[in-house]
C-alpha atoms as a PDB file:
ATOM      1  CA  UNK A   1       0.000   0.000   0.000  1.00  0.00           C
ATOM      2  CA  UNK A   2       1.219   3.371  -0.561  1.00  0.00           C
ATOM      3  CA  UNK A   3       2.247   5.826   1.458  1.00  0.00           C
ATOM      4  CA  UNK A   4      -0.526   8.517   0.307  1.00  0.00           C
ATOM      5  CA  UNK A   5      -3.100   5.915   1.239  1.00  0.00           C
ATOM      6  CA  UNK A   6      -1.445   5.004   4.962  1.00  0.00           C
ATOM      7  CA  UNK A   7      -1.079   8.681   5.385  1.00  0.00           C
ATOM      8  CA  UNK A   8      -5.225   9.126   4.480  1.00  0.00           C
ATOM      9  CA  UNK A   9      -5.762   6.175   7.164  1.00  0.00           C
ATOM     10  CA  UNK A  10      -4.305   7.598   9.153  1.00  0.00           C
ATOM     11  CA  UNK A  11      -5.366  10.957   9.134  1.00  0.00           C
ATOM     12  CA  UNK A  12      -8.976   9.925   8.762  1.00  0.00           C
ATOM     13  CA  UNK A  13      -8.092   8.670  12.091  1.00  0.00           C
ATOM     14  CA  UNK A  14      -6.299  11.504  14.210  1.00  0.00           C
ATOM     15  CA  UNK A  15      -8.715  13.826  12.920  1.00  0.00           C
ATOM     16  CA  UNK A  16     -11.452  12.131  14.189  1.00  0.00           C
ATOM     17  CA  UNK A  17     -10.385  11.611  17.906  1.00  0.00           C
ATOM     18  CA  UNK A  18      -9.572  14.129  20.097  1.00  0.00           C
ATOM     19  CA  UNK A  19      -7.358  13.005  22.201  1.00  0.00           C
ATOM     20  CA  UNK A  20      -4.051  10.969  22.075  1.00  0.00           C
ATOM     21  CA  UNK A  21      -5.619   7.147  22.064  1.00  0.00           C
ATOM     22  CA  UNK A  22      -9.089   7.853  20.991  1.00  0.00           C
ATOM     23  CA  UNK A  23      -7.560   7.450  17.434  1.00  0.00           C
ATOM     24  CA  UNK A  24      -6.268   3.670  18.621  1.00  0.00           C
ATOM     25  CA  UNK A  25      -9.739   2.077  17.679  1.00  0.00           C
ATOM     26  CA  UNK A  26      -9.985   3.525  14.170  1.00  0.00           C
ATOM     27  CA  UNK A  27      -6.362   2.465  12.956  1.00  0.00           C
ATOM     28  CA  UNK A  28      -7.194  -0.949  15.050  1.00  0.00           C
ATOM     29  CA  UNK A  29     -10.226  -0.972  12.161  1.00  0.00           C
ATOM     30  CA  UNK A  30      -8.307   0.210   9.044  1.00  0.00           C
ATOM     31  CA  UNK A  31      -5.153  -0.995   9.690  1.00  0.00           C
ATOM     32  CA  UNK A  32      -5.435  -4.612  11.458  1.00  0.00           C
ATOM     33  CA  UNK A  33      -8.717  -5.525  10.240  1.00  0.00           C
ATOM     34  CA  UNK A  34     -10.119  -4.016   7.091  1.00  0.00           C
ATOM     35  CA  UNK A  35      -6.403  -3.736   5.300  1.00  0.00           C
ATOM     36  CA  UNK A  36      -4.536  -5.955   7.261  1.00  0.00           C
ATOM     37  CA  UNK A  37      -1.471  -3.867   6.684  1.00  0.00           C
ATOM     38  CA  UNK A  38      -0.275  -4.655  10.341  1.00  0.00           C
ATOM     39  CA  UNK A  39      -1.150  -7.744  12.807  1.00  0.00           C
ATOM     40  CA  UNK A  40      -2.685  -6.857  16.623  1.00  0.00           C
ATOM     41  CA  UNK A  41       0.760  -7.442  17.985  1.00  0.00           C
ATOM     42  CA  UNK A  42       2.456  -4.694  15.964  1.00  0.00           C
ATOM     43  CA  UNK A  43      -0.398  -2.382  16.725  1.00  0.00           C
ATOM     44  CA  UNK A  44       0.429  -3.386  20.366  1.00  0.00           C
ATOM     45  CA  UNK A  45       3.688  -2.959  20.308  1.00  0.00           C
ATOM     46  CA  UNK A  46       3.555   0.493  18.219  1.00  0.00           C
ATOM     47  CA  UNK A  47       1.335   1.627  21.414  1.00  0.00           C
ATOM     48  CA  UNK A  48       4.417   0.421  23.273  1.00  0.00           C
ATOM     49  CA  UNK A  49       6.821   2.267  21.613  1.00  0.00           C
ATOM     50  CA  UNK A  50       4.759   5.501  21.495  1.00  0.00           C
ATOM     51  CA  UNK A  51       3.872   5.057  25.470  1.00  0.00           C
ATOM     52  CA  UNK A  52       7.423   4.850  26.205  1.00  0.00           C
ATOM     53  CA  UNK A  53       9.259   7.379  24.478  1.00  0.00           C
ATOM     54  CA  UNK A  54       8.773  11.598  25.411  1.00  0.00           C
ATOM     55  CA  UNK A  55       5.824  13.310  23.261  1.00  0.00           C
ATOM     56  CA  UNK A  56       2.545  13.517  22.559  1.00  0.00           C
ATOM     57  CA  UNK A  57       0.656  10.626  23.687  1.00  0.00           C
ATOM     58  CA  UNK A  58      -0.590   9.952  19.761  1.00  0.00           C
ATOM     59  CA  UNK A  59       2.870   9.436  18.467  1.00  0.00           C
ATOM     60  CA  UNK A  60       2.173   5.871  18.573  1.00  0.00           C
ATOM     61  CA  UNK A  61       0.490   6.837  14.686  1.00  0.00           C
ATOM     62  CA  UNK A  62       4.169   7.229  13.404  1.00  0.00           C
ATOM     63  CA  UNK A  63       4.991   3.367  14.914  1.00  0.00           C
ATOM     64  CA  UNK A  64       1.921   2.466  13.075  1.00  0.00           C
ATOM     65  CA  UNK A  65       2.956   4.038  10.076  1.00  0.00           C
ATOM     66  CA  UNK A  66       6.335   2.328  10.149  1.00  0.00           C
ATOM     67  CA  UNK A  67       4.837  -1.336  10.886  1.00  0.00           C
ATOM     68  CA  UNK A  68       3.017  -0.720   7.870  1.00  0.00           C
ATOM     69  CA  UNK A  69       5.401   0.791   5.486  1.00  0.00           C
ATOM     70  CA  UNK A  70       8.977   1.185   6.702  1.00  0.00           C
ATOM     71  CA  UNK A  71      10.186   4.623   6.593  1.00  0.00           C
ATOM     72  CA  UNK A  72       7.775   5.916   4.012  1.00  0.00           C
ATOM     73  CA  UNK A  73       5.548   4.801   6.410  1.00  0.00           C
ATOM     74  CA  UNK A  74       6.896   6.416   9.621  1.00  0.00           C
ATOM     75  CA  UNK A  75       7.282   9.701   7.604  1.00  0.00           C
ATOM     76  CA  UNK A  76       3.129   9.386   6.791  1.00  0.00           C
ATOM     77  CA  UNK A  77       2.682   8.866  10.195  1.00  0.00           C
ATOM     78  CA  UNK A  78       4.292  11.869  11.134  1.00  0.00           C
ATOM     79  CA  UNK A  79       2.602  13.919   8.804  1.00  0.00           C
ATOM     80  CA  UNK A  80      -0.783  12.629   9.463  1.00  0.00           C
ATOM     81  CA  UNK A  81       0.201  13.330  13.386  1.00  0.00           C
ATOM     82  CA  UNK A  82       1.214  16.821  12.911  1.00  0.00           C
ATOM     83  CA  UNK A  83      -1.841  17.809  10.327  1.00  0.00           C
ATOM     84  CA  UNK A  84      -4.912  18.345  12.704  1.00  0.00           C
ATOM     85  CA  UNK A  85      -2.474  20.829  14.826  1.00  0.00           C
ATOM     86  CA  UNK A  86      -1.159  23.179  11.847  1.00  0.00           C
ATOM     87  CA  UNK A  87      -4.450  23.314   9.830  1.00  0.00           C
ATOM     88  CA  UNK A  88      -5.564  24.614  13.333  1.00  0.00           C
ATOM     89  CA  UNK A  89      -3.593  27.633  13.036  1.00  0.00           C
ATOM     90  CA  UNK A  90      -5.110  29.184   9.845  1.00  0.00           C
ATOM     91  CA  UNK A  91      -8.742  27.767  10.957  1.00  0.00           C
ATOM     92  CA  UNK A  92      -8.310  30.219  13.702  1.00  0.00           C
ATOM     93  CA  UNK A  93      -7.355  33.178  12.024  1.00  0.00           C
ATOM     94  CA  UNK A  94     -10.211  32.940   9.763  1.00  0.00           C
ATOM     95  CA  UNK A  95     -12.609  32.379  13.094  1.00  0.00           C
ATOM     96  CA  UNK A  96     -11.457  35.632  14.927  1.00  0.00           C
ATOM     97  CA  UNK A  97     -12.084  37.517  11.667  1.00  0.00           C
END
C-alpha cells in the first residue's frame, strides 16, 4: 500500500479523535482488520513504543505508520500526526475575523 493511502488512514483517524488514544480504535479498524497492513501485535507494540518514548501521547500513529510501510511509512505517520495541529492555526485566524 502506498504511502498517500497510509497517510489518508491515518489521518482519517487523528482527525477524528480528540485526544491521544481515541484514534487507537480507528487504525485498530483500518489498519489490522479491514487492510490488514499490520497484525494486533504490531499495533500493540507500536502503542508500546509511542507510550514509552517523550511526546505527545498519539505518536504511537508514526509506529503504526512504520509497521506498515517502513520509513515511508513512519514519515506518513508523522505527517498525518502533525496535520490536525497546523491546519488549526489558519482555521483560527479565519474564526477571529
Amino acid at each position: 500500500m502506498s504511502a498517500v493511502t497510509i497517510y489518508l488512514l491515518l489521518l482519517k483517524a487523528t482527525v477524528t479523535s480528540f485526544a491521544g488514544m481515541g484514534s487507537l480504535p480507528q487504525i485498530q479498524q483500518d489498519f489490522v482488520q479491514t487492510h490488514r497492513l499490520i497484525t494486533d501485535e504490531q499495533l500493540s507494540q507500536a502503542v508500546l513504543v509511542g507510550r514509552a518514548t517523550p511526546g505527545p501521547m498519539g505518536a504511537y500513529v508514526v509506529a503504526v505508520g512504520y509497521f506498515a510501510a517502513g520509513w515511508p511509512g513512519a514519515i506518513a505517520g508523522w505527517l498525518a500526526m502533525i496535520t490536525p495541529a497546523a491546519l488549526a492555526i489558519p482555521l483560527l485566524a479565519v474564526v477571529q475575523r
